[in-house]
Protein backbone atom coordinates (compact mmCIF):
# COMPACT_ATOMS: atom_id res chain seq x y z
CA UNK A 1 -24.74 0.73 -5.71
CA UNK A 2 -27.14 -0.32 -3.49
CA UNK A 3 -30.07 -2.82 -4.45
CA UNK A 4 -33.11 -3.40 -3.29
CA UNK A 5 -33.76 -5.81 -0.58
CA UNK A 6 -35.45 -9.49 -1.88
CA UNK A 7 -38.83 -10.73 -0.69
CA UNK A 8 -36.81 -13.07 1.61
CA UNK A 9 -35.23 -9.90 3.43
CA UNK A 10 -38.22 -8.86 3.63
CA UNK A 11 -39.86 -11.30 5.31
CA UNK A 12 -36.76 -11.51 7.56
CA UNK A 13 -37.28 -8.01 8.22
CA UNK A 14 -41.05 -8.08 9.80
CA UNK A 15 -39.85 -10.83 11.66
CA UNK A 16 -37.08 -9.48 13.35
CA UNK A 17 -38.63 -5.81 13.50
CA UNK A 18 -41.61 -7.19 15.60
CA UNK A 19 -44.63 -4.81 15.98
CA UNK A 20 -44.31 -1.13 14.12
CA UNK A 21 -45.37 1.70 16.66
CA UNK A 22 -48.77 2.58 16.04
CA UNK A 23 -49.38 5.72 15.12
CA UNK A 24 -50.72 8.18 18.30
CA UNK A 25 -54.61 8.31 18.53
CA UNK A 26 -54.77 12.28 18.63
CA UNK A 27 -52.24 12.66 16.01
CA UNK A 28 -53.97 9.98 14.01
CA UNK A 29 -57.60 11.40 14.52
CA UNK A 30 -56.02 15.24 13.73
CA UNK A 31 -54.30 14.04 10.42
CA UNK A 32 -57.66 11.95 8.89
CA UNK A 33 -59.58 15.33 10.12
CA UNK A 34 -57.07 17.42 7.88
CA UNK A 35 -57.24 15.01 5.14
CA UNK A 36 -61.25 15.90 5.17
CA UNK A 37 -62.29 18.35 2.44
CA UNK A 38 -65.06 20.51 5.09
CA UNK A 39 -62.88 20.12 7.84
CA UNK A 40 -62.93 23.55 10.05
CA UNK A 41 -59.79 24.98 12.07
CA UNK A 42 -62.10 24.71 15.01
CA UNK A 43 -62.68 20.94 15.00
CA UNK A 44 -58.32 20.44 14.07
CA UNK A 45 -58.03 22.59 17.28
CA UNK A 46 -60.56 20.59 19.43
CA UNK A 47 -58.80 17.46 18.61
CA UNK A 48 -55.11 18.30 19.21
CA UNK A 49 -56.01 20.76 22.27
CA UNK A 50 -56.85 16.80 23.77
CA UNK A 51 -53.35 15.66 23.61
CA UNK A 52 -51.43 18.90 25.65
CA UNK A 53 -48.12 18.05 24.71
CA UNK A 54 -48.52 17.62 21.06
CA UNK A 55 -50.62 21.03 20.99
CA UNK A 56 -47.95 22.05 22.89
CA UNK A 57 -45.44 21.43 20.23
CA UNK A 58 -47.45 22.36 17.19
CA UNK A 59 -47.69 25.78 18.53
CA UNK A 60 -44.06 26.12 19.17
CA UNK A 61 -42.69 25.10 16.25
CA UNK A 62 -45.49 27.47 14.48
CA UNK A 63 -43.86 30.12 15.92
CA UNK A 64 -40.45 29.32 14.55
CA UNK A 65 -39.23 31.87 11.68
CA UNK A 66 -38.86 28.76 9.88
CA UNK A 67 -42.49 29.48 9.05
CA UNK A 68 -41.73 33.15 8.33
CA UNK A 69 -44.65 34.60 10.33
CA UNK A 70 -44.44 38.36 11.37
CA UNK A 71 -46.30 38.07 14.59
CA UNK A 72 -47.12 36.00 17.38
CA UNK A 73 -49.44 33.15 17.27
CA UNK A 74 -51.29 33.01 20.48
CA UNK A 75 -54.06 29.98 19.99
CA UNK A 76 -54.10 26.94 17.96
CA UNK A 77 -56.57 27.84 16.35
CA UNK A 78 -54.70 30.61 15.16
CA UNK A 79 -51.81 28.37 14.60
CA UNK A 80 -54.74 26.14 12.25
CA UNK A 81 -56.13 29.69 10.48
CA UNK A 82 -52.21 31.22 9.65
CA UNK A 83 -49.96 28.34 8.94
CA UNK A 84 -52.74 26.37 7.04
CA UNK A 85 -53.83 22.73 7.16
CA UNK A 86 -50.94 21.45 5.39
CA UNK A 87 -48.28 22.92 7.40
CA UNK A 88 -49.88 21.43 10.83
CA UNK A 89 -50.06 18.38 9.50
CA UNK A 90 -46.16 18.65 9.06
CA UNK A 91 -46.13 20.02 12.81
CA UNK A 92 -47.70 17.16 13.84
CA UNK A 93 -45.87 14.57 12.02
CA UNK A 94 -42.83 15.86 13.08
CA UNK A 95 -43.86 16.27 16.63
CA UNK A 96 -44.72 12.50 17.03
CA UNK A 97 -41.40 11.41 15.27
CA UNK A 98 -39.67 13.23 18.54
CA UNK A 99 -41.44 10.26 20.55
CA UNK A 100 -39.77 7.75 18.64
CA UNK A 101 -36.73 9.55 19.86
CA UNK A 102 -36.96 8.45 23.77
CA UNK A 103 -35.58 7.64 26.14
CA UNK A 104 -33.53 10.50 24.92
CA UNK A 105 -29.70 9.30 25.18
CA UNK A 106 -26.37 9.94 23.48
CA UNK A 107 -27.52 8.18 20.58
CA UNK A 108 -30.82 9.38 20.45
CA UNK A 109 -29.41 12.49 20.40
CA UNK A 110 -26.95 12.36 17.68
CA UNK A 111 -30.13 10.32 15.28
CA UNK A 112 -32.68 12.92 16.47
CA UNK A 113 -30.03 15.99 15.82
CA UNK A 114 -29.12 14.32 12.44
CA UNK A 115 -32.93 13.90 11.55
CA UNK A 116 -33.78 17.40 12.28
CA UNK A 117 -30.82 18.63 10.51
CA UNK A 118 -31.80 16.63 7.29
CA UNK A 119 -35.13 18.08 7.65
CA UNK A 120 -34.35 21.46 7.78
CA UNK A 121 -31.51 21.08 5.02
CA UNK A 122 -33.93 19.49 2.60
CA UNK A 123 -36.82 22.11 2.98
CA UNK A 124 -33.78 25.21 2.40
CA UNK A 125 -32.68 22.92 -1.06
CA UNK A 126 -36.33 22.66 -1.92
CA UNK A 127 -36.68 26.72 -1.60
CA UNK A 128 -33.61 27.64 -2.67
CA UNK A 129 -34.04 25.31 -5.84
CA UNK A 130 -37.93 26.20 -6.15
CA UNK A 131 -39.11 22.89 -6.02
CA UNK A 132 -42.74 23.24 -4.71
CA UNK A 133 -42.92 20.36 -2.31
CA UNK A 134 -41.08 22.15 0.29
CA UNK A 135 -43.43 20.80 3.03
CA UNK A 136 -42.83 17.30 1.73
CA UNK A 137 -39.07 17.38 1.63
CA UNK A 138 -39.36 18.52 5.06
CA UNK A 139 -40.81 15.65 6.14
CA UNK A 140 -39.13 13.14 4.20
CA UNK A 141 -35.63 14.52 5.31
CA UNK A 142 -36.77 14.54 9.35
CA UNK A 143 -38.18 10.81 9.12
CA UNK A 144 -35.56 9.22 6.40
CA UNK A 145 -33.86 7.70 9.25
CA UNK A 146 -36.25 6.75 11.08
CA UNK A 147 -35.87 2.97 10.65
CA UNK A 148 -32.94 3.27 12.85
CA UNK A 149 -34.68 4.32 16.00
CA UNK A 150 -37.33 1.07 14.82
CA UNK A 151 -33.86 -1.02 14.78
CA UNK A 152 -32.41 0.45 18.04
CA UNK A 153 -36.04 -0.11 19.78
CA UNK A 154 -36.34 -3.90 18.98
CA UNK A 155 -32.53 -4.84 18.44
CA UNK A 156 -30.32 -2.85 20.42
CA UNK A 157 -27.07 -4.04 21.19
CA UNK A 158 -26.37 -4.91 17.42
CA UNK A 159 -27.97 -1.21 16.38
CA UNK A 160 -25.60 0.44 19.07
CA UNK A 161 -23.14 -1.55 17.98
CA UNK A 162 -23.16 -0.35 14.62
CA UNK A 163 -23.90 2.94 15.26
CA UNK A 164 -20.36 3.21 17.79
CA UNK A 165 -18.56 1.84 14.58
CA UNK A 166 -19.69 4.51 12.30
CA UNK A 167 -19.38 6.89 14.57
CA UNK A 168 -15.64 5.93 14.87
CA UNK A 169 -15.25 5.15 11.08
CA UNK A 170 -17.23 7.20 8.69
CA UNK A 171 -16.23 5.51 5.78
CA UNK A 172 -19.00 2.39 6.58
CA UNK A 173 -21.41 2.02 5.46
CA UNK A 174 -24.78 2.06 7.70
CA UNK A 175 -27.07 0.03 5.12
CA UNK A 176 -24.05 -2.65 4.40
CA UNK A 177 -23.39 -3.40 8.20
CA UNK A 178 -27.24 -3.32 8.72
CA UNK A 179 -27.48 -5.93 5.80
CA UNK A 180 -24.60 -8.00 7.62
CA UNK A 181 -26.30 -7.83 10.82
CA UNK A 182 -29.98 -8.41 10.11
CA UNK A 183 -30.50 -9.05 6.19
CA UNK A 184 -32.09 -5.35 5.38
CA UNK A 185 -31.46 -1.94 6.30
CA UNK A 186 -32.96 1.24 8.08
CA UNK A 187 -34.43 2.51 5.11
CA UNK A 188 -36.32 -0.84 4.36
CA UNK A 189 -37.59 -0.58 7.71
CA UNK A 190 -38.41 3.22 7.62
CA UNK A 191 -40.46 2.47 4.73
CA UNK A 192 -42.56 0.00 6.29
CA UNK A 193 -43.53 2.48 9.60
CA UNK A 194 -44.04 4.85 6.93
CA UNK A 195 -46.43 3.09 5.15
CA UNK A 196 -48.19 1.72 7.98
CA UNK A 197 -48.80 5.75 9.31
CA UNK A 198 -50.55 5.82 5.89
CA UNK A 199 -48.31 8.84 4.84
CA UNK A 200 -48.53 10.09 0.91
CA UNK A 201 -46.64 7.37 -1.08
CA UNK A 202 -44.09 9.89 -2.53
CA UNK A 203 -42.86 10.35 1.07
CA UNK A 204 -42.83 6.29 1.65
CA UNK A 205 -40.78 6.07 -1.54
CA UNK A 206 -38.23 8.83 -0.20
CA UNK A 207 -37.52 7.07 3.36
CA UNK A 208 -36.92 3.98 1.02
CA UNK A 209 -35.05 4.87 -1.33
CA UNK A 210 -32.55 7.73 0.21
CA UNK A 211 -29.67 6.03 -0.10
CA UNK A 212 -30.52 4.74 -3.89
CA UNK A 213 -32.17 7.82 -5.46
CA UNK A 214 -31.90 6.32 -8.71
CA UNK A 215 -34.69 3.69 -7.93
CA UNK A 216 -37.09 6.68 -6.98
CA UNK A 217 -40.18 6.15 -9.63
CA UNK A 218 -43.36 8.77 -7.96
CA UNK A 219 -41.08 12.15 -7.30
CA UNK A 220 -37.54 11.47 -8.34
CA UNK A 221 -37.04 14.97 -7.45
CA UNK A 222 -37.99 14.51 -3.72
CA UNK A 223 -35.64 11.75 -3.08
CA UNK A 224 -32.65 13.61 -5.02
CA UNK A 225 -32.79 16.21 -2.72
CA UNK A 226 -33.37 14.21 0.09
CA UNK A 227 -30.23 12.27 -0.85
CA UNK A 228 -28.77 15.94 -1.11
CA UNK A 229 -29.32 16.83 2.37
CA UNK A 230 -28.29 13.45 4.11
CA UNK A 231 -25.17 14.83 2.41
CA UNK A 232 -24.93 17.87 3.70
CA UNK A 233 -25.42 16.74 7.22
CA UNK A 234 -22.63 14.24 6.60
CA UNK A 235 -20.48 17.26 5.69
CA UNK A 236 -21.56 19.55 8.85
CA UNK A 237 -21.16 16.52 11.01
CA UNK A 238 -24.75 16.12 12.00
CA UNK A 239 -24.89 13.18 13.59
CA UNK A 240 -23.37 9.63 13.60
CA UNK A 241 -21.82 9.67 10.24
CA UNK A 242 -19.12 12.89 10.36
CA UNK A 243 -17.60 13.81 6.36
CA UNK A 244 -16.35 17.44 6.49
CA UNK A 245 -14.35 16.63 3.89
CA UNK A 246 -16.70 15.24 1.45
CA UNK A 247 -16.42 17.03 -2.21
CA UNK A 248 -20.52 17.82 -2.04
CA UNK A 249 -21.00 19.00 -5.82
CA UNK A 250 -19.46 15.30 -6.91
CA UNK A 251 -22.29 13.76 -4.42
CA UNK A 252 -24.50 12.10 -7.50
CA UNK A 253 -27.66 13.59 -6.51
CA UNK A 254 -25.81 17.26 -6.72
CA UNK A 255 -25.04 16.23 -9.71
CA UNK A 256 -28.62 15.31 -10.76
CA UNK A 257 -29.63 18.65 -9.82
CA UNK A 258 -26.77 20.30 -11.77
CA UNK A 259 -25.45 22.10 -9.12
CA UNK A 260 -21.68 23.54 -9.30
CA UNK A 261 -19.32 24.08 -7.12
CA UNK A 262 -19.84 27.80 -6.54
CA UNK A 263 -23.91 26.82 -5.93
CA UNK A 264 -23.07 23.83 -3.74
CA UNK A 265 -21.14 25.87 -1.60
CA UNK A 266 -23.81 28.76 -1.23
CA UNK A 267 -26.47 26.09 -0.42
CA UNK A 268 -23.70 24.77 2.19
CA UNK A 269 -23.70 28.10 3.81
CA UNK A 270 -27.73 28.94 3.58
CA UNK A 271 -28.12 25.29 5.45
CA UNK A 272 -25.97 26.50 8.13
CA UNK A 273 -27.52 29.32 9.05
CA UNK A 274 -30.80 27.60 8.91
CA UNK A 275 -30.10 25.63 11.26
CA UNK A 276 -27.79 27.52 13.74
CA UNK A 277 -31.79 29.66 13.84
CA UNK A 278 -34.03 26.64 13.84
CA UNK A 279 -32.38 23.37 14.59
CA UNK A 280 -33.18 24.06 18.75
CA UNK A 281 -36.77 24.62 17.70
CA UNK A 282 -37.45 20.94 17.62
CA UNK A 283 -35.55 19.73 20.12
């Protein structure tokens, strides 16, 4: 079991990290809009319509059937009006997360494919389970990794280093040769960025705590399933870390949720086709 990191790795860890990436200005300004109880769909329009290829993205990703719409949407204002504040501020937030993503290499790549796959797997185990943070699992699953773009940015050679070993040996351990390396881990680190983008403390708490679900205290249930989908990307070989043989119903968080065999394996199959429909969305 994993613990928690001490107030020394801590402090080791904003040293070494350096400087968090700031959060954009447009998506910043858009998301405190949203947060705003009298905010209109024209003023979240004006705002991201100044930023091109954020608007850009928002409006292609709300016309994914991953948001189930029956018809085009044309504007984003539309997009604002249909999909609802909410789900544009997931658009967003998951739009700017793609930035952290470039220069867009082999390992990029394989992090950003993995990210979007534990996105889209955690928001299809939140539906399929009827858990009503859907939106939020989304999120959670898309940015729990996100501390290891953060690590590749400021420390690369070690990060790529780690990453090629993984990659060549799936049974390491990510947070155990990050702990070797640099006295924390990605999740440590994705927690802090989280935090400082002043996202809903649940969500910090998920990106933390992913690979120890257990020590989830807001919404236990968000980081279970969470936990849950990083598995089931192991197991479809979405990204770095390939498992296909993993046994996913013994996977402790499966068993949190009480989920069989025979349920597992549906789930297995309804994450699949999610993503063989959505995955290039976001890319």
């Amino acid at each position: 079991m994993e613990t928690a990191p001490t107030s020394t790795e801590l402090h080791a860890l904003v040293q070494l990290t350096g400087d968090l990436p700031p959060m954009p200005h447009v998506a910043s300004e858009a998301l405190q809009k949203i947060a705003e109880p009298n905010t209109s769909a024209e003023e979240i329009q004006r705002i991201l319509a100044r930023d091109p290829g954020l608007a850009a993205r928002v409006l292609k990703l709300a016309n994914s059937s991953f948001y189930a719409r029956s018809r085009t949407i044309a504007t984003l204002r539309e997009a604002v009006v249909v999909i609802g504040f909410k789900t544009v501020r997931t658009l967003v937030l998951a739009s700017i997360t793609r930035d952290l993503f470039e220069p867009f290499g082999l390992t990029e790549k394989l992090l950003w494919e993995h990210a979007v796959g534990c996105g889209l797997a955690a928001r299809t185990l939140a539906v399929s389970l009827r858990f009503s943070r859907a939106e939020e699992c989304f999120l959670a699953g898309l940015l729990h990794d996100v501390g290891k773009m953060i690590l590749l940015t400021h420390h690369s050679e070690p990060t790529r280093r780690i990453i090629q070993d993984v990659y060549n040996d799936s049974d390491l351990s990510f947070s155990a040769l990050e702990r070797d390396a640099f006295g924390f881990d990605h999740a440590e680190v994705g927690r802090l960025l989280a935090a400082k983008w002043r996202f809903p403390e649940e969500i910090v708490e998920a990106i933390g705590c992913h690979h120890r679900p257990g020590a989830a205290k807001l919404l236990p249930a968000l980081t279970v399933i969470v936990h849950l989908a990083n598995a089931f990307c192991h197991k479809l070989e979405l990204g770095p870390t390939k498992r296909p043989d993993v046994d996913l119903a013994s996977v402790p968080s499966a068993r949190a949720l009480k989920l069989g065999p025979e349920k597992v394996a549906a789930l297995e199959e309804s994450i699949r086709q999610v993503l063989e429909t959505e995955a290039s969305m976001f890319s």
